[in-house]
C-alpha atoms as a PDB file:
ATOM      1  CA  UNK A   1       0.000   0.000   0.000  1.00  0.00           C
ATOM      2  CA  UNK A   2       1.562   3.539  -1.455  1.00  0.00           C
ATOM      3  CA  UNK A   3       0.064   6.820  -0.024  1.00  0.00           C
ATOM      4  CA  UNK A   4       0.167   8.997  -3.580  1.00  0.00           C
ATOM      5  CA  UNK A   5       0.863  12.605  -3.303  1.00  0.00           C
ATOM      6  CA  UNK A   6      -2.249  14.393  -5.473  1.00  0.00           C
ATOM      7  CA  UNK A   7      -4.968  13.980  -7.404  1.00  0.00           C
ATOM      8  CA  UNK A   8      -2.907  13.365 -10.987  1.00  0.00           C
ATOM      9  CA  UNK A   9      -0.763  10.792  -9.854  1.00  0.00           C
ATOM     10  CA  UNK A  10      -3.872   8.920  -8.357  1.00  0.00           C
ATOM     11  CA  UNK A  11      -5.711   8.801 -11.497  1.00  0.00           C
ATOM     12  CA  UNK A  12      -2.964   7.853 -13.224  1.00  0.00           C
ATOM     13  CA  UNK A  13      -1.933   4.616 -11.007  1.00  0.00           C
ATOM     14  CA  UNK A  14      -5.407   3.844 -11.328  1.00  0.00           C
ATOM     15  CA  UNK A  15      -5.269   3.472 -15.445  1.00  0.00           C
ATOM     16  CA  UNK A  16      -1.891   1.918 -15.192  1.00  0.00           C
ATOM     17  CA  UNK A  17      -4.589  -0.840 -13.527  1.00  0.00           C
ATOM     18  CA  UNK A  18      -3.424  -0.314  -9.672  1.00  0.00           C
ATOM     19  CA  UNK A  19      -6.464  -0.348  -7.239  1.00  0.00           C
ATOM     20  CA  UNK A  20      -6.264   3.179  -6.001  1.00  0.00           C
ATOM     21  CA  UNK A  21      -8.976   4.411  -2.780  1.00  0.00           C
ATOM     22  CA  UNK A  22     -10.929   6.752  -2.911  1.00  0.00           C
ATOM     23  CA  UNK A  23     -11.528   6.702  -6.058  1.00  0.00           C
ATOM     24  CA  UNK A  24     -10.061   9.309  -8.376  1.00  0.00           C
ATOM     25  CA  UNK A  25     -12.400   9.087 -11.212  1.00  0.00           C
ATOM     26  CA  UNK A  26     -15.267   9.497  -8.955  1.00  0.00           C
ATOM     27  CA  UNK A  27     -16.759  13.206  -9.566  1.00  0.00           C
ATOM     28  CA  UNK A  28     -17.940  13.299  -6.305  1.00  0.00           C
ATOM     29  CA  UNK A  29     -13.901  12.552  -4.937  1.00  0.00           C
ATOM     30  CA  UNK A  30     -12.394  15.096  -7.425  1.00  0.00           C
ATOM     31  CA  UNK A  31     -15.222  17.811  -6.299  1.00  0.00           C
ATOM     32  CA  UNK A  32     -13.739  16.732  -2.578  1.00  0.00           C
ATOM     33  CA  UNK A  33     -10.528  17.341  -3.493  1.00  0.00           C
ATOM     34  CA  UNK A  34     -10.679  20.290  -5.414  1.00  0.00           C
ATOM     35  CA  UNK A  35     -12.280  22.356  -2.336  1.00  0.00           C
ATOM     36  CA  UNK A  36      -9.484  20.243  -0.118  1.00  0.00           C
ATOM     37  CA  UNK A  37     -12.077  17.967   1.962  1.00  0.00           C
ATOM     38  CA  UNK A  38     -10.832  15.041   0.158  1.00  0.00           C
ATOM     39  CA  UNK A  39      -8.787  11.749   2.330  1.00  0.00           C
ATOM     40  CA  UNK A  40      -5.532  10.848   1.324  1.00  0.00           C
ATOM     41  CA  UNK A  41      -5.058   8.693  -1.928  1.00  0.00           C
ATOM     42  CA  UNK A  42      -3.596   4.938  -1.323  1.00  0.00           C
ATOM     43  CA  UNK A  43      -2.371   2.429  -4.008  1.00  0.00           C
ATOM     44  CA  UNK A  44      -3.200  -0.972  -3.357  1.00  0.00           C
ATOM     45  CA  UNK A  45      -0.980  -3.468  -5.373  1.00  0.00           C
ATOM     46  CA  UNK A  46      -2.586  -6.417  -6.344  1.00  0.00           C
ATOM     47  CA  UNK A  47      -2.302 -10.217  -7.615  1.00  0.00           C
ATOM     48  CA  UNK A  48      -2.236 -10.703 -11.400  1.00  0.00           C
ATOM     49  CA  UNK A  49      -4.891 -12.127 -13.088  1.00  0.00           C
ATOM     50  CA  UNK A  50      -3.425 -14.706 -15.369  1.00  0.00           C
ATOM     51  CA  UNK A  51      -3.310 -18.013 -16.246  1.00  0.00           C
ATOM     52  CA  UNK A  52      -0.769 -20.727 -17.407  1.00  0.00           C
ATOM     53  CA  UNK A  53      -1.878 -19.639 -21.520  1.00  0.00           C
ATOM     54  CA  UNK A  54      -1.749 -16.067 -20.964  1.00  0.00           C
ATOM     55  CA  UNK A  55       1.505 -16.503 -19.300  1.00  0.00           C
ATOM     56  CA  UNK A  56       3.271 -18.701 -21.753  1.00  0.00           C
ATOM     57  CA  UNK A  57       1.822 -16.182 -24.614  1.00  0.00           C
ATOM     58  CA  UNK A  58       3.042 -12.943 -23.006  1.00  0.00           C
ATOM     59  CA  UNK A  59       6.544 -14.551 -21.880  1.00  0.00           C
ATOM     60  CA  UNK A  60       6.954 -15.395 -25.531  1.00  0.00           C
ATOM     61  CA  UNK A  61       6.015 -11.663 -26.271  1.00  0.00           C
ATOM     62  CA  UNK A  62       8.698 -10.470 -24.170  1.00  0.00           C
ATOM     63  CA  UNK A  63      11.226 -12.711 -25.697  1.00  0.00           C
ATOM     64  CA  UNK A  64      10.253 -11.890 -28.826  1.00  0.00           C
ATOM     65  CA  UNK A  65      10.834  -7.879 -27.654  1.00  0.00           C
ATOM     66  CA  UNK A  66      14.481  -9.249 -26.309  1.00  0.00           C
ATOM     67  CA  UNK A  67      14.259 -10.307 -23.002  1.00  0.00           C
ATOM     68  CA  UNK A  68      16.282 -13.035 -22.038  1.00  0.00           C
ATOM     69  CA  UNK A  69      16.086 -14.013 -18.323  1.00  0.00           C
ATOM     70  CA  UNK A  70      13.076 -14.448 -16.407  1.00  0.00           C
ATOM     71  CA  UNK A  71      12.653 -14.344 -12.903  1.00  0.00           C
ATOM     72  CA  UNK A  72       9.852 -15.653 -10.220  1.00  0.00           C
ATOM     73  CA  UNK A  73       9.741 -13.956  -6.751  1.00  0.00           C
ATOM     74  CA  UNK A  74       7.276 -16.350  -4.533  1.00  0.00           C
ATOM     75  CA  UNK A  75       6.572 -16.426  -0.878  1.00  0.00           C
ATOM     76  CA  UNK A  76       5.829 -19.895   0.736  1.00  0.00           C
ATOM     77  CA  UNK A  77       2.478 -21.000   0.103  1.00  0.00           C
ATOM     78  CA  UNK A  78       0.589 -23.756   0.129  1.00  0.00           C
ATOM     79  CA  UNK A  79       2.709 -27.079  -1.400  1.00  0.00           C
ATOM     80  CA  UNK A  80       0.167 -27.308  -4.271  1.00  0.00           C
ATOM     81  CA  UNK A  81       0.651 -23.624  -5.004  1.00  0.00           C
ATOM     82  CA  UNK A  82       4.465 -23.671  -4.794  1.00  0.00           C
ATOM     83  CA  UNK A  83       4.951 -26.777  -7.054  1.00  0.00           C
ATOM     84  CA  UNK A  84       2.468 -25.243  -9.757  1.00  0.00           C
ATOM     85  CA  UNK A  85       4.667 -22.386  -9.665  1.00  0.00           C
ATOM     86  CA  UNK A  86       7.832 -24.722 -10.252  1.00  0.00           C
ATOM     87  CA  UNK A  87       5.960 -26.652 -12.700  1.00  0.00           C
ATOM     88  CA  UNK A  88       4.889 -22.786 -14.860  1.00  0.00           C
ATOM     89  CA  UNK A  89       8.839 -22.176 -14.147  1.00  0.00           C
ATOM     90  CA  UNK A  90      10.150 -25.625 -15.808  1.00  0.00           C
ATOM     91  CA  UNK A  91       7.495 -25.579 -18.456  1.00  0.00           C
ATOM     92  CA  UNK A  92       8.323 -22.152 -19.540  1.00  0.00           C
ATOM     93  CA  UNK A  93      12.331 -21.897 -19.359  1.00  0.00           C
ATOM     94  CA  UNK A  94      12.155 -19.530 -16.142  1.00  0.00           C
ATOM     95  CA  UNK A  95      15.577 -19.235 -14.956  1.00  0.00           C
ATOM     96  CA  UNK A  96      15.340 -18.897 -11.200  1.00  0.00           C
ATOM     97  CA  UNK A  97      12.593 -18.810  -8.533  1.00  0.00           C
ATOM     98  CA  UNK A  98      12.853 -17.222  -5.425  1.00  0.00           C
ATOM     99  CA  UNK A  99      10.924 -18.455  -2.156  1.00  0.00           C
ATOM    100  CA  UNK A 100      10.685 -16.284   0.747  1.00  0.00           C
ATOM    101  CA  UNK A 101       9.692 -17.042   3.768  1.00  0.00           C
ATOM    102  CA  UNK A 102       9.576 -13.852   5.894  1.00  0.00           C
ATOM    103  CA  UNK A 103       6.753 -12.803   7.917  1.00  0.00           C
ATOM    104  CA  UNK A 104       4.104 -12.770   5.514  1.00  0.00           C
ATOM    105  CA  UNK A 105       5.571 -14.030   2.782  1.00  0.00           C
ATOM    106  CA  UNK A 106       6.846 -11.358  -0.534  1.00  0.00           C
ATOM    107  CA  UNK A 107       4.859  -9.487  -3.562  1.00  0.00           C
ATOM    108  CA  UNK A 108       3.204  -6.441  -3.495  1.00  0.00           C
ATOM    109  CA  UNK A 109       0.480  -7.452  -1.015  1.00  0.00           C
ATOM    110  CA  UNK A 110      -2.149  -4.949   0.865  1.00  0.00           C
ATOM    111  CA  UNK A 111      -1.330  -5.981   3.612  1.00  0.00           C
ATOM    112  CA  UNK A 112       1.001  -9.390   5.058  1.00  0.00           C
ATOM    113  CA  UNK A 113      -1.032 -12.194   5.524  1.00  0.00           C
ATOM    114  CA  UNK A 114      -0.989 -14.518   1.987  1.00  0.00           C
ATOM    115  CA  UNK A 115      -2.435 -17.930   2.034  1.00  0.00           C
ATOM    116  CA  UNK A 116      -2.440 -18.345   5.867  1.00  0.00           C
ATOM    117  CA  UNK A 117       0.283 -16.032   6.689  1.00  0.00           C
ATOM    118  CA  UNK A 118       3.278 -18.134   4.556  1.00  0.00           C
ATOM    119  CA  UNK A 119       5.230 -21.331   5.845  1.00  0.00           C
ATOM    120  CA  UNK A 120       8.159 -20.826   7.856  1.00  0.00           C
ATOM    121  CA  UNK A 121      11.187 -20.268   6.062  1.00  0.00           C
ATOM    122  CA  UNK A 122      12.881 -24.124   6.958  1.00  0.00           C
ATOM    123  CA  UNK A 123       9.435 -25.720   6.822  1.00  0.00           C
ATOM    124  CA  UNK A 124       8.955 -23.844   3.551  1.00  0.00           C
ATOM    125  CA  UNK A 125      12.237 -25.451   2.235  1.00  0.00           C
ATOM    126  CA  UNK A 126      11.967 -28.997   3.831  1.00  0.00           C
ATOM    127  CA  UNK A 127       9.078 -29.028   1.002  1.00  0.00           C
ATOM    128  CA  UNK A 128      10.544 -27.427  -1.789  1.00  0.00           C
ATOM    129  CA  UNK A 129      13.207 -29.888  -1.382  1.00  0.00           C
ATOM    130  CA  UNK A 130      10.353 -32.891  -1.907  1.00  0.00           C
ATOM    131  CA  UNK A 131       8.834 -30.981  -5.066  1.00  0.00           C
ATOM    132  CA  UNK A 132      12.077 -30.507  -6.643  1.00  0.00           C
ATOM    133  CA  UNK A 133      12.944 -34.445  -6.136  1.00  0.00           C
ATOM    134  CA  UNK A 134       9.488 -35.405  -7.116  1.00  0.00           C
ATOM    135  CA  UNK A 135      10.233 -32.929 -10.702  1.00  0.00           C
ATOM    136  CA  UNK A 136      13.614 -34.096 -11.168  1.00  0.00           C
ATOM    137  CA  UNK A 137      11.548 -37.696 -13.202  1.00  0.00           C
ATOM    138  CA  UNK A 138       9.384 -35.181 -14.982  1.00  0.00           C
ATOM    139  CA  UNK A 139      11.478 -32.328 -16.258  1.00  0.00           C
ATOM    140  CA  UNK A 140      15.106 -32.471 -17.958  1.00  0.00           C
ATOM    141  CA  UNK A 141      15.577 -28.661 -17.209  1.00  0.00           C
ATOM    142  CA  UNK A 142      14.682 -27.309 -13.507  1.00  0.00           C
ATOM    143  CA  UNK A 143      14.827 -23.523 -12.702  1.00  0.00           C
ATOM    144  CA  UNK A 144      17.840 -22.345 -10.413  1.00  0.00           C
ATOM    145  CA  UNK A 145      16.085 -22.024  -6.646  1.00  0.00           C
ATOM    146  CA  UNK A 146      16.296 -19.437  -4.349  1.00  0.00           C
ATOM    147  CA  UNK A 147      15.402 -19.319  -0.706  1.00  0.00           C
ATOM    148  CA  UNK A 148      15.526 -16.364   1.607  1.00  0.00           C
ATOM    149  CA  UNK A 149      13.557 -15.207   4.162  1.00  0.00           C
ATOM    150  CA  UNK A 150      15.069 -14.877   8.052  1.00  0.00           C
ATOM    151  CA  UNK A 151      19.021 -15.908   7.391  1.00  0.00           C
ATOM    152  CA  UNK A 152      21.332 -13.525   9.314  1.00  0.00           C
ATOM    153  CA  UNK A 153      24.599 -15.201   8.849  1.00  0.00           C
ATOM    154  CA  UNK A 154      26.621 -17.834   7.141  1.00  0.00           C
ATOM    155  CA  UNK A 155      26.490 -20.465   9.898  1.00  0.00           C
ATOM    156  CA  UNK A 156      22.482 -20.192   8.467  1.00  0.00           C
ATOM    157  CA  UNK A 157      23.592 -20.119   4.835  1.00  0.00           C
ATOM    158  CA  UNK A 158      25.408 -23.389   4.879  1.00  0.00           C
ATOM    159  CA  UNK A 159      22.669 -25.292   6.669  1.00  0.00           C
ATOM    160  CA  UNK A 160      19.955 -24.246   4.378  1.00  0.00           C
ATOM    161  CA  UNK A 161      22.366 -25.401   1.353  1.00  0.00           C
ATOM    162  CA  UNK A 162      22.871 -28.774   3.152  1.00  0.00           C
ATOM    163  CA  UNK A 163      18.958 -28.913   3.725  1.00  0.00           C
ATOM    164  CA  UNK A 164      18.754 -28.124  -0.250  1.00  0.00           C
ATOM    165  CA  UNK A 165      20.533 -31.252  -0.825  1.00  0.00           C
ATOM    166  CA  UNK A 166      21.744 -29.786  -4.185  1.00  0.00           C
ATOM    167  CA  UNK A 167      18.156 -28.750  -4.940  1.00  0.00           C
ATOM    168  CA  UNK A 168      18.744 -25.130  -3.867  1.00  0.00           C
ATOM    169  CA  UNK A 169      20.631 -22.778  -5.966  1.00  0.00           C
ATOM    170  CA  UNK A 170      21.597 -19.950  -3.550  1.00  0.00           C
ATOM    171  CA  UNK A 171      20.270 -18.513  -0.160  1.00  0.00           C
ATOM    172  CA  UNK A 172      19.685 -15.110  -0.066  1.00  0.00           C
ATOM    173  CA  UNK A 173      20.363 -12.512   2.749  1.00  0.00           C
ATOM    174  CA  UNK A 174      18.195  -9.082   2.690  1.00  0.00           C
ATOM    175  CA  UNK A 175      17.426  -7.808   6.009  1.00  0.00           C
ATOM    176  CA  UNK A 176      20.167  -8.941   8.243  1.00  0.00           C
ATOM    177  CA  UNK A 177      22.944  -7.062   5.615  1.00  0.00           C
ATOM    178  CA  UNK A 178      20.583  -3.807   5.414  1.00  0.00           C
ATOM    179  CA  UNK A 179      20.469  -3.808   9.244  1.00  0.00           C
ATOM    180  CA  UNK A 180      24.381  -4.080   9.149  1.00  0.00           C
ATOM    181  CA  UNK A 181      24.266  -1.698   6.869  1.00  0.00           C
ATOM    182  CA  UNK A 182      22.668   0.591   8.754  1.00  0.00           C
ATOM    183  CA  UNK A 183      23.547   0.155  12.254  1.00  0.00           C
ATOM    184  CA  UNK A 184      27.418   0.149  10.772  1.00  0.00           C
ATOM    185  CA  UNK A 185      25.901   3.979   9.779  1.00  0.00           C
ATOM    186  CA  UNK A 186      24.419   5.269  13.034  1.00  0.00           C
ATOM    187  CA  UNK A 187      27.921   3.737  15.025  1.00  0.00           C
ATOM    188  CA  UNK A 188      29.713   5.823  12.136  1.00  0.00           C
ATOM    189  CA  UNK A 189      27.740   8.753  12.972  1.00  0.00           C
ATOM    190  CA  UNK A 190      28.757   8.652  16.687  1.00  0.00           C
ATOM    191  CA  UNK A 191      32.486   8.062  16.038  1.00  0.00           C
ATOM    192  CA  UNK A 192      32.440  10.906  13.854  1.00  0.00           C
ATOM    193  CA  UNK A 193      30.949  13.261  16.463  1.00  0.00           C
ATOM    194  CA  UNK A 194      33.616  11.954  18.830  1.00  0.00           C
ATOM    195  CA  UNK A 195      31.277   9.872  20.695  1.00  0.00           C
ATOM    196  CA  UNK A 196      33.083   6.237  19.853  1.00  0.00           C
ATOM    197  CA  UNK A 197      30.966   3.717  21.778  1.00  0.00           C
ATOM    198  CA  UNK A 198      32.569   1.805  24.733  1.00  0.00           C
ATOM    199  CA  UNK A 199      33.021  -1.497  23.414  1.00  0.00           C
ATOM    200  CA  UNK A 200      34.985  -0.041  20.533  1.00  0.00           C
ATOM    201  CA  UNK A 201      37.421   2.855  21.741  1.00  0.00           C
ATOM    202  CA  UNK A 202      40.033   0.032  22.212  1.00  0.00           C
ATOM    203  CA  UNK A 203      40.490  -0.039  18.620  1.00  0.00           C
ATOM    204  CA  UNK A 204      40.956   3.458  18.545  1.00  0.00           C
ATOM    205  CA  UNK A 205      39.422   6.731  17.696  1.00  0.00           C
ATOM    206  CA  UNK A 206      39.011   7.227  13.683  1.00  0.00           C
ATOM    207  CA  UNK A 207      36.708   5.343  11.929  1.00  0.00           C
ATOM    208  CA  UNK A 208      40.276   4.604   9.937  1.00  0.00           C
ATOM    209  CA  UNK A 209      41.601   3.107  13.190  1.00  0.00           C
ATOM    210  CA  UNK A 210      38.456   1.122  13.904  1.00  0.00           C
ATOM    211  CA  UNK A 211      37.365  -0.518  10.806  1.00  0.00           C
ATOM    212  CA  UNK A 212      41.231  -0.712   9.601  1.00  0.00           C
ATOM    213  CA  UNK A 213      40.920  -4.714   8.914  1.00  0.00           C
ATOM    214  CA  UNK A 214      38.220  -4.062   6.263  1.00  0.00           C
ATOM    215  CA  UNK A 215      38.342  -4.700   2.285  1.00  0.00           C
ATOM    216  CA  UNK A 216      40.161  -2.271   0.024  1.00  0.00           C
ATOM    217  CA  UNK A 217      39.890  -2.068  -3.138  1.00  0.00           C
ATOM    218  CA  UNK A 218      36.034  -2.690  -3.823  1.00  0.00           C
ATOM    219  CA  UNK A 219      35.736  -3.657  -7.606  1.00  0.00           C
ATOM    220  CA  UNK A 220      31.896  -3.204  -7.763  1.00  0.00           C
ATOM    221  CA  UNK A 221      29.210  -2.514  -5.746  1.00  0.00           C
ATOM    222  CA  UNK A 222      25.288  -2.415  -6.124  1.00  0.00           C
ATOM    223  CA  UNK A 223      23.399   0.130  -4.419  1.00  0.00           C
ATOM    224  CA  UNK A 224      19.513   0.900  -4.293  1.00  0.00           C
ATOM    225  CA  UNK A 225      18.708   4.471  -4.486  1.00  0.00           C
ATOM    226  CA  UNK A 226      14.826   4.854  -4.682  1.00  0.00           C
ATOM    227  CA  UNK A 227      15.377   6.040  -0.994  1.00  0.00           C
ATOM    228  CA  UNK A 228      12.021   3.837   0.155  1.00  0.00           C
ATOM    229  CA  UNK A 229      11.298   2.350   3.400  1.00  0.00           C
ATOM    230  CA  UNK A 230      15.133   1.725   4.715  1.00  0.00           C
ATOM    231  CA  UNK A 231      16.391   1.665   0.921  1.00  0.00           C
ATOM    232  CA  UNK A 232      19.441   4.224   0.408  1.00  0.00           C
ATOM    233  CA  UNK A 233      18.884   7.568  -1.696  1.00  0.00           C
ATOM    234  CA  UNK A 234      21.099   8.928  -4.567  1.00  0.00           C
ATOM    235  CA  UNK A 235      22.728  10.907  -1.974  1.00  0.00           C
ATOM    236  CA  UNK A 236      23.352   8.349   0.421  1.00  0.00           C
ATOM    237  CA  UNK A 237      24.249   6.016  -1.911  1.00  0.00           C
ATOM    238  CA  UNK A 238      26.995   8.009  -3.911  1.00  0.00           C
ATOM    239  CA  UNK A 239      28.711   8.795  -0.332  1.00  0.00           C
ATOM    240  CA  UNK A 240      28.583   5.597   0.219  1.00  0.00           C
ATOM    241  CA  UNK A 241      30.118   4.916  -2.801  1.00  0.00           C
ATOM    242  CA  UNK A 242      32.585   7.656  -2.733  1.00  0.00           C
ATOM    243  CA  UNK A 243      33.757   6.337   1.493  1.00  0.00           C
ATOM    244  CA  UNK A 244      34.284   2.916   0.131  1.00  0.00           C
ATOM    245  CA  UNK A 245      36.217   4.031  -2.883  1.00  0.00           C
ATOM    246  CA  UNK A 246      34.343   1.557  -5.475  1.00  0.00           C
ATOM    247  CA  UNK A 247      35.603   1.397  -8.236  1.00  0.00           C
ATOM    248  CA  UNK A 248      32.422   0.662 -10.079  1.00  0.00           C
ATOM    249  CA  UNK A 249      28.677   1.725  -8.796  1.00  0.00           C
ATOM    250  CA  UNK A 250      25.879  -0.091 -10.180  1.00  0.00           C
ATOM    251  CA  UNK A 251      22.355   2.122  -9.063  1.00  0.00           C
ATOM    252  CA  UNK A 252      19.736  -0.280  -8.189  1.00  0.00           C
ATOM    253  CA  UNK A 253      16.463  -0.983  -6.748  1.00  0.00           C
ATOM    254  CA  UNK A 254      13.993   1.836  -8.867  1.00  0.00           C
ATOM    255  CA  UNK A 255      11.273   1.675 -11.087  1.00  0.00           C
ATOM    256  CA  UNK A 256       8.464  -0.118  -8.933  1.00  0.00           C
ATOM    257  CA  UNK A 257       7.611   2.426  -6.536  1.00  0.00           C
ATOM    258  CA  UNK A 258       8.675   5.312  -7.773  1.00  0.00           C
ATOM    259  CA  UNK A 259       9.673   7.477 -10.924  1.00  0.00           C
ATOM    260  CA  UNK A 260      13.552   7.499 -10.419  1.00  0.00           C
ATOM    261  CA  UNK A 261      15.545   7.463 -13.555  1.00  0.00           C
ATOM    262  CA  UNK A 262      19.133   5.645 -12.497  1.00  0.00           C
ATOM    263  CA  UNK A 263      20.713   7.552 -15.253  1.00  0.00           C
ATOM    264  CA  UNK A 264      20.471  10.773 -13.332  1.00  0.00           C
ATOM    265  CA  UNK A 265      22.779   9.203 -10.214  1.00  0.00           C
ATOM    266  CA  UNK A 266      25.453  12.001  -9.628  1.00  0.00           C
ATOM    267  CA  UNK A 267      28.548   9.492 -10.174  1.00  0.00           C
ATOM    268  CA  UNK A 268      30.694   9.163 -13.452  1.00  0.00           C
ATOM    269  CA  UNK A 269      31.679   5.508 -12.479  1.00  0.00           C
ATOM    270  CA  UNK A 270      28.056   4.416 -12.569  1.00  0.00           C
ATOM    271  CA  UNK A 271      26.995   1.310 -15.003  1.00  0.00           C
ATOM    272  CA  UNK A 272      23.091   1.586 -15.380  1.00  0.00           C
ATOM    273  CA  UNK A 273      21.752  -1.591 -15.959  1.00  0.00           C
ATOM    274  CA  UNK A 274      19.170  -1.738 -18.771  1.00  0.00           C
ATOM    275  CA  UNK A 275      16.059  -4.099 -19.126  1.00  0.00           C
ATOM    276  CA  UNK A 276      16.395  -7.365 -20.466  1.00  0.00           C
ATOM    277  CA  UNK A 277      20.649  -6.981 -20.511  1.00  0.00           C
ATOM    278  CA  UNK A 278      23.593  -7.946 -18.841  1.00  0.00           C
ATOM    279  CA  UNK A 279      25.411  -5.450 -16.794  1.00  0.00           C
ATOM    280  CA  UNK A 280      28.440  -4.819 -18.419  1.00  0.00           C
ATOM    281  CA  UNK A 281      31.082  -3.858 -15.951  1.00  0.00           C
END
């Protein structure tokens, strides 16, 4: 759910085929608005409406247009629901799939609960791991898989791997590194104020002293800069950038909630990805 800022943009999101409330074609809501008695405008996202055909016929559109990888982002429903998914995936070429099982599961949701609230995340991969085995006799090409969804560290990386038995591709870490991320920010904050925290004014009083034992030399890195919920900005991203002394910034993360063009990110070693390409680096 997206609070839009006016009138315009509401009716707009609402042509694009996003369920917007109140209404913005209603008469009755514009009059409201126009004399300023008129509630805030919300965009709710909401499921597609397809089937298998109209997916098969529209992925073969896109390819047809150039795209060339495809990617599924699930959460963990119901086992029927996440072994039709697999079997769209195989049937259709999809290269990977993601699963996660945070909270309420992933997608653009109105809210977090999605087909009883989503499996937890080992649960959720205990019977992936059956589908995939059970597709393995029925399908010579499976997509890569995915799993995220609550792993903090690499103590939880390898034991989700060995859980895949080989049926899992890759684990995937969000949260925990954005909550580094930022935590590593606020402590950086402090030290520059000449407040170092306790626990780390043995190491001296710099963040140069502190974080001495860090990587140098960073070839790439990919940054989001739509600046939404705890997402980076442009200008928190290219200082980021600029402290870490990358040599190569990739700007990330735009396009589905907002109106950000990545081309406009204030650094000259930028790559912008484009649609349907590889990054070129």
């Amino acid at each position: 759910m997206n609070r839009l800022p006016d009138l315009e943009t509401a009716r707009k999101k609402q042509q694009m085929g996003f369920l917007v409330h109140p209404d913005p074609s209603d008469p009755a809501v514009q009059k409201a608005y126009a004399e300023r008695t008129c509630p805030n405008f919300y965009m709710y996202g909401r499921l597609p409406m397809w089937d298998e055909d109209f997916f098969r016929d529209r992925l073969v559109a896109l390819r047809k247009l150039g795209l060339q990888n495809v990617y599924f982002k699930m959460a963990g429903y119901d086992v029927a629901d996440m072994e039709r998914v697999l079997r769209i995936a195989a049937e259709n070429k999809v290269d990977m799939v993601t699963f996660d099982g945070a909270s309420g599961g992933s997608g653009y949701s109105p809210c977090a609960m999605m087909n009883e609230w989503c499996q937890p995340t080992v649960v959720m991969e205990a019977n992936l791991v059956k589908i995939l085995e059970k597709l393995k006799g029925e399908y010579d090409v499976l997509p890569a898989v995915n799993v995220t969804g609550g792993f903090a560290g690499e103590g939880d990386v390898f034991k989700a791997l060995a859980l895949g038995d080989g049926n899992i591709t890759a684990i995937g870490l969000c949260r925990a590194a954005m909550a580094a991320a930022m935590n590593a920010d606020a402590v950086g904050k402090l030290i520059a104020s000449g407040n170092v925290p306790a626990h780390l004014q043995k190491y001296g009083k710099t963040v140069q002293e502190i974080f001495a034992d860090l990587p140098q030399n960073i070839d790439v890195v990919f940054l989001p800069i739509n600046g939404v919920g705890n997402n980076m900005n442009m200008v928190d991203a290219a200082a980021f950038a600029k402290k870490i002394g990358a040599k190569v910034v990739v700007p990330v993360h735009v396009g589905m909630f907002d109106e950000i063009d990545p081309a406009t990110f204030p650094l000259e070693n930028k790559v912008v990805p484009q649609l349907y390409k590889e990054i070129a680096l």
